[in-house]
N, C-alpha and C. Protein backbone atom coordinates (compact mmCIF):
# COMPACT_ATOMS: atom_id res chain seq x y z
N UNK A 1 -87.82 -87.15 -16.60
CA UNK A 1 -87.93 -86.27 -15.45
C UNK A 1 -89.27 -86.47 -14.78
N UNK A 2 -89.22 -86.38 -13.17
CA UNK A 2 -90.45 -86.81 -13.10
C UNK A 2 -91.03 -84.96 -12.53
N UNK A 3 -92.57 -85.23 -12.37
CA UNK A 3 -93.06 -83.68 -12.55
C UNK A 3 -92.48 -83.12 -11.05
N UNK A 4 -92.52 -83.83 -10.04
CA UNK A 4 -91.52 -83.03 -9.02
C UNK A 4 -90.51 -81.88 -9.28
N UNK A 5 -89.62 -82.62 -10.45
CA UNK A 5 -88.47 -81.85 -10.52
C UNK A 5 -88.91 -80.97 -11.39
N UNK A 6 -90.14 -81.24 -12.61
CA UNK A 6 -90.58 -80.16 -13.48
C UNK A 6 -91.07 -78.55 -12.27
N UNK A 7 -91.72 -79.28 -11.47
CA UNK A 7 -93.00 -78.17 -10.31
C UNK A 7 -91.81 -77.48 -10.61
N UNK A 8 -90.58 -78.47 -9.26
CA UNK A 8 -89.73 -77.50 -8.62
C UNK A 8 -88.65 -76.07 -9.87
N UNK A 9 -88.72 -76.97 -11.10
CA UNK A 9 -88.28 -75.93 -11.86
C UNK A 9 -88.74 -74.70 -12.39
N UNK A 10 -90.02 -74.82 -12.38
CA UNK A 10 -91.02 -74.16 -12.70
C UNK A 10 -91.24 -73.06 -11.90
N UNK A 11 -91.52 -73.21 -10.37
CA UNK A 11 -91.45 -72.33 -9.35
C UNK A 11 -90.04 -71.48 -9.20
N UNK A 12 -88.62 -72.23 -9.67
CA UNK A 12 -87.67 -71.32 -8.91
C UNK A 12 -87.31 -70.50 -10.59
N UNK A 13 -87.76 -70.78 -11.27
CA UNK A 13 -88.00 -70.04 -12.50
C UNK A 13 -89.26 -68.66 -12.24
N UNK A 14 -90.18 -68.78 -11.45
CA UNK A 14 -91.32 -67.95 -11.60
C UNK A 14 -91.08 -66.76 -10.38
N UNK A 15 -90.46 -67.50 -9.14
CA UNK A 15 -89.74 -66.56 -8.15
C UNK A 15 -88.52 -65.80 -8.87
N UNK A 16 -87.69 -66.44 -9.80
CA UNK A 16 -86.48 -65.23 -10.28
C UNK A 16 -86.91 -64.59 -11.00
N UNK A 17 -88.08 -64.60 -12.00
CA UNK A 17 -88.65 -63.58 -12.60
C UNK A 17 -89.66 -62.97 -12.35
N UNK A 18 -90.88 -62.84 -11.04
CA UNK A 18 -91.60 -62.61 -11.01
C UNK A 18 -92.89 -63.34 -11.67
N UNK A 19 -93.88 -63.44 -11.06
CA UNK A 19 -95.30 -64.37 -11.74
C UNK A 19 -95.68 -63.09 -13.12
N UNK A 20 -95.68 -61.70 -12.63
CA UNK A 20 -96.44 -61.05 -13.89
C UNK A 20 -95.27 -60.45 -14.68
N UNK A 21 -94.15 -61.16 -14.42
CA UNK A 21 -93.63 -60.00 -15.78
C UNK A 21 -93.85 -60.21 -17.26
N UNK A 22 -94.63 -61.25 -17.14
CA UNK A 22 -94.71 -61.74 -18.90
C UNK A 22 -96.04 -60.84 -19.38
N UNK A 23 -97.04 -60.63 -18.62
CA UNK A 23 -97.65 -59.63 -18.51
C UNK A 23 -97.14 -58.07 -18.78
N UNK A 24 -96.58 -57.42 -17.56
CA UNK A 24 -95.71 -56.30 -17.62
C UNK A 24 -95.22 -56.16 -18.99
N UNK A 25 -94.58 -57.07 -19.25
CA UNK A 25 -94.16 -56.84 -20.93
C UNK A 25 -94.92 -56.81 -22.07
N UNK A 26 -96.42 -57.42 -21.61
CA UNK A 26 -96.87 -57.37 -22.71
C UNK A 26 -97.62 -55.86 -22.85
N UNK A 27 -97.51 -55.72 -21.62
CA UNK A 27 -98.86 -53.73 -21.42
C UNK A 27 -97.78 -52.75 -21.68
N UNK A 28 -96.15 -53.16 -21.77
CA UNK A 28 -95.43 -52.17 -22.28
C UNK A 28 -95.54 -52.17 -23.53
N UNK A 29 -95.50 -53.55 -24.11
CA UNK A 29 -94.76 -53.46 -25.55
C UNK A 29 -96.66 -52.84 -26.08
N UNK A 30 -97.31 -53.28 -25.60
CA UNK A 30 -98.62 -52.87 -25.98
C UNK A 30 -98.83 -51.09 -25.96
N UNK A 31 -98.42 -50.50 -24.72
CA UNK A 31 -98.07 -48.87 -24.81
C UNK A 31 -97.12 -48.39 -25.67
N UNK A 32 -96.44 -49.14 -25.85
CA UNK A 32 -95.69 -48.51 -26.84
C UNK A 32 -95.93 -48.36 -28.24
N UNK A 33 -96.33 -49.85 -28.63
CA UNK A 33 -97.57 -49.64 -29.78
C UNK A 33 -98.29 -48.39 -29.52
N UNK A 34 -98.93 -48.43 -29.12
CA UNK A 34 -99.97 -46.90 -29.27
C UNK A 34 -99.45 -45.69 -29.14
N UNK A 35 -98.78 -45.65 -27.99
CA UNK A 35 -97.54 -44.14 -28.50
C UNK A 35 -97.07 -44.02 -29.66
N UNK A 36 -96.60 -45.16 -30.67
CA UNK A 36 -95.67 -44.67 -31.84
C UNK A 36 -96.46 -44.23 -32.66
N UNK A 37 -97.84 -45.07 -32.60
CA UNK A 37 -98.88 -44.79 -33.68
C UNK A 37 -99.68 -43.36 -33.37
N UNK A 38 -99.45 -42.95 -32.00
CA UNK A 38 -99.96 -41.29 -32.43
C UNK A 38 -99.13 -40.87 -32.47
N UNK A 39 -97.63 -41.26 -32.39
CA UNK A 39 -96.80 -40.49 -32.94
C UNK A 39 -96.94 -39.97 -34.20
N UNK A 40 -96.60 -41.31 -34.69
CA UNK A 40 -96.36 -40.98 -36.48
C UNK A 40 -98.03 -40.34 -36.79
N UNK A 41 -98.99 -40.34 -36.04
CA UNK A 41 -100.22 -39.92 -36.72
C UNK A 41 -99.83 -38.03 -36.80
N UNK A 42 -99.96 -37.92 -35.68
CA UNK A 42 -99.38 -36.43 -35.15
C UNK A 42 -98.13 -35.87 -36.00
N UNK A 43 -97.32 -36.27 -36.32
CA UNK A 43 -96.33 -36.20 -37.68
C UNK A 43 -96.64 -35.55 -38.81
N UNK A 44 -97.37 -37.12 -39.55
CA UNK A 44 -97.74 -36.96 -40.62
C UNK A 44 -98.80 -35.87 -40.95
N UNK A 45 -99.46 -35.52 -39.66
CA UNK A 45 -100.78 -34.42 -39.80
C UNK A 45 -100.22 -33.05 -39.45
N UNK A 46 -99.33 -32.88 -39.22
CA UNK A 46 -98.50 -32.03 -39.04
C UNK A 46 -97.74 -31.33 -40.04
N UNK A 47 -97.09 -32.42 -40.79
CA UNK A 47 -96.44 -32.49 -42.30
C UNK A 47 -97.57 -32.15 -43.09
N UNK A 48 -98.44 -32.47 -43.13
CA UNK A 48 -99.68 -32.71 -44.27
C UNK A 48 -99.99 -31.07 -44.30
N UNK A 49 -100.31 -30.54 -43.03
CA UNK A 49 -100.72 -29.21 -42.47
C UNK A 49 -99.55 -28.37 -43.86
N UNK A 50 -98.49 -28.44 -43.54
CA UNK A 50 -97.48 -27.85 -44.45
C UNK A 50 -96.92 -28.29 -45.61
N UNK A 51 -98.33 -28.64 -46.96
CA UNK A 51 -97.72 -29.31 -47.91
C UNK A 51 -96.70 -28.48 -48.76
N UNK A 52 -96.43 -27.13 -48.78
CA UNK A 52 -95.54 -26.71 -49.57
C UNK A 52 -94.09 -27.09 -49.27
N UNK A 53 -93.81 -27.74 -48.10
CA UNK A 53 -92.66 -27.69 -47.76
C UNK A 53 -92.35 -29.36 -47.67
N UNK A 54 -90.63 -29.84 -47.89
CA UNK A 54 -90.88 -31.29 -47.71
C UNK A 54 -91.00 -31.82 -46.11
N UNK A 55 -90.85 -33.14 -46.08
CA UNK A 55 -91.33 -33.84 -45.01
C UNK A 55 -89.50 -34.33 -44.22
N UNK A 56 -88.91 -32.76 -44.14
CA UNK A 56 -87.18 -33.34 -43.60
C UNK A 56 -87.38 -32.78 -42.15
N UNK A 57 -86.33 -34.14 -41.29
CA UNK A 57 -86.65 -33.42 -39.96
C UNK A 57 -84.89 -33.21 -39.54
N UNK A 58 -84.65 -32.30 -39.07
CA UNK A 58 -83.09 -31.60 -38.49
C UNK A 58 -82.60 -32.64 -37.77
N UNK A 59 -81.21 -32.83 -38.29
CA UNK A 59 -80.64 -33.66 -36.97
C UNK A 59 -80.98 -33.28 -35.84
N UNK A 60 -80.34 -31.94 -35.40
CA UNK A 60 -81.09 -31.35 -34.26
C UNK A 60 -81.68 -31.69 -33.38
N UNK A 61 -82.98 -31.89 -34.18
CA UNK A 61 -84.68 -32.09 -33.69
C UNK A 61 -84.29 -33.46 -33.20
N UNK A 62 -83.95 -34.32 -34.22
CA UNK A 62 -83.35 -35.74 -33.69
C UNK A 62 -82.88 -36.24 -32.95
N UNK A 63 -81.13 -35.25 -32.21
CA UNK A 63 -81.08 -35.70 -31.34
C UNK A 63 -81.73 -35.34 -29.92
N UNK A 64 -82.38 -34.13 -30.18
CA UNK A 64 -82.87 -33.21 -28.88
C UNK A 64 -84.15 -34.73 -28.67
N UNK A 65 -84.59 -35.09 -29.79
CA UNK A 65 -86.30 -36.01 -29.37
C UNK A 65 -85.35 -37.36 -28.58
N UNK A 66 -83.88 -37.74 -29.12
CA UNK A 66 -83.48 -39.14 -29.01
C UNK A 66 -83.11 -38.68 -27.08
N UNK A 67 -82.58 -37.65 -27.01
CA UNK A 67 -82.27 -37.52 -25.51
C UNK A 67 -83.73 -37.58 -24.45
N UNK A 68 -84.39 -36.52 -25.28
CA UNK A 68 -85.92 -36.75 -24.54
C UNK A 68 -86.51 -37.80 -24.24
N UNK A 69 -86.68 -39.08 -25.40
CA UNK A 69 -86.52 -40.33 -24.90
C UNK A 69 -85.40 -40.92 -23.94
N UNK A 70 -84.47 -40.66 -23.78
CA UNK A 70 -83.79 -41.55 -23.08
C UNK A 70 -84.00 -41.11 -21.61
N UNK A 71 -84.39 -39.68 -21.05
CA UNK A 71 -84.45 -39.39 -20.42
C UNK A 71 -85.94 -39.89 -19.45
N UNK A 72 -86.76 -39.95 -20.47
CA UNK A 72 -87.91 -40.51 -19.80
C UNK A 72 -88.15 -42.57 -19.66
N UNK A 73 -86.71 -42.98 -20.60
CA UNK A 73 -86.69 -43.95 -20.06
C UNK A 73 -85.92 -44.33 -18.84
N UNK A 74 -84.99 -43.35 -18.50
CA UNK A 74 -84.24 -43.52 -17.00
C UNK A 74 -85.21 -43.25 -16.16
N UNK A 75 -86.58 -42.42 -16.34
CA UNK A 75 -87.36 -42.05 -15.27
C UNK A 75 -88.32 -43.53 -15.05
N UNK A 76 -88.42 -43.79 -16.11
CA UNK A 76 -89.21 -45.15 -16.09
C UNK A 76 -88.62 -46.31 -15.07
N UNK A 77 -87.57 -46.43 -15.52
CA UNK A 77 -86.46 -47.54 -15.20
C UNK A 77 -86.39 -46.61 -13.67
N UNK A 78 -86.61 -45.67 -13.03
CA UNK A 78 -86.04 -45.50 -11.48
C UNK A 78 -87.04 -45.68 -10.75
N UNK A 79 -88.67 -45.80 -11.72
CA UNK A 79 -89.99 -45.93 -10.85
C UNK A 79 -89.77 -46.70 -9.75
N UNK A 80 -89.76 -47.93 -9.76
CA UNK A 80 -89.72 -49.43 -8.86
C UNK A 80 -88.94 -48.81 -7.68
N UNK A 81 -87.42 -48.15 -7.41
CA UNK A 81 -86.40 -47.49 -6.65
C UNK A 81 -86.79 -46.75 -6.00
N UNK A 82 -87.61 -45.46 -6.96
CA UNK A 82 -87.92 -44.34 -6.19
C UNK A 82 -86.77 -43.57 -5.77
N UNK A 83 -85.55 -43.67 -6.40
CA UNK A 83 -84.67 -42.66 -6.59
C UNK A 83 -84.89 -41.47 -7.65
């Protein structure tokens, strides 16, 4: 292949995905790292706070936190729209 056809692949590869999304992905997956980790910090210090009792969390609680997430990932996902 000669690099012509490499450029040209290269470019209509970087226009369908954007130049920074490899970036973008990395400052998410990077926020998200740090959210989980004060998550679980905030948890466990929480739990710790109440050692007489064990460390069980309610379905409940589970699914009420799993909707709360999903909800703030549709808000995420509508930023760019602005719907």
């Amino acid at each position: 292949m000669s690099t012509e056809v490499v450029n040209a692949e290269v470019k209509a590869i970087e226009q369908a995905a954007g130049p920074n999304d490899g970036r973008l992905y990395l400052l998410g997956a990077a926020a998200g790292l740090v959210l989980g980790l004060i998550a679980v910090y905030l948890f466990v210090r929480a739990a710790d706070e109440k050692i007489d009792t064990a460390r069980h969390v309610k379905t409940g609680e589970v699914i009420k936190l799993a909707i709360g997430v999903i909800t703030l990932l549709r808000q995420v996902a509508s930023l760019p729209t602005g719907s």
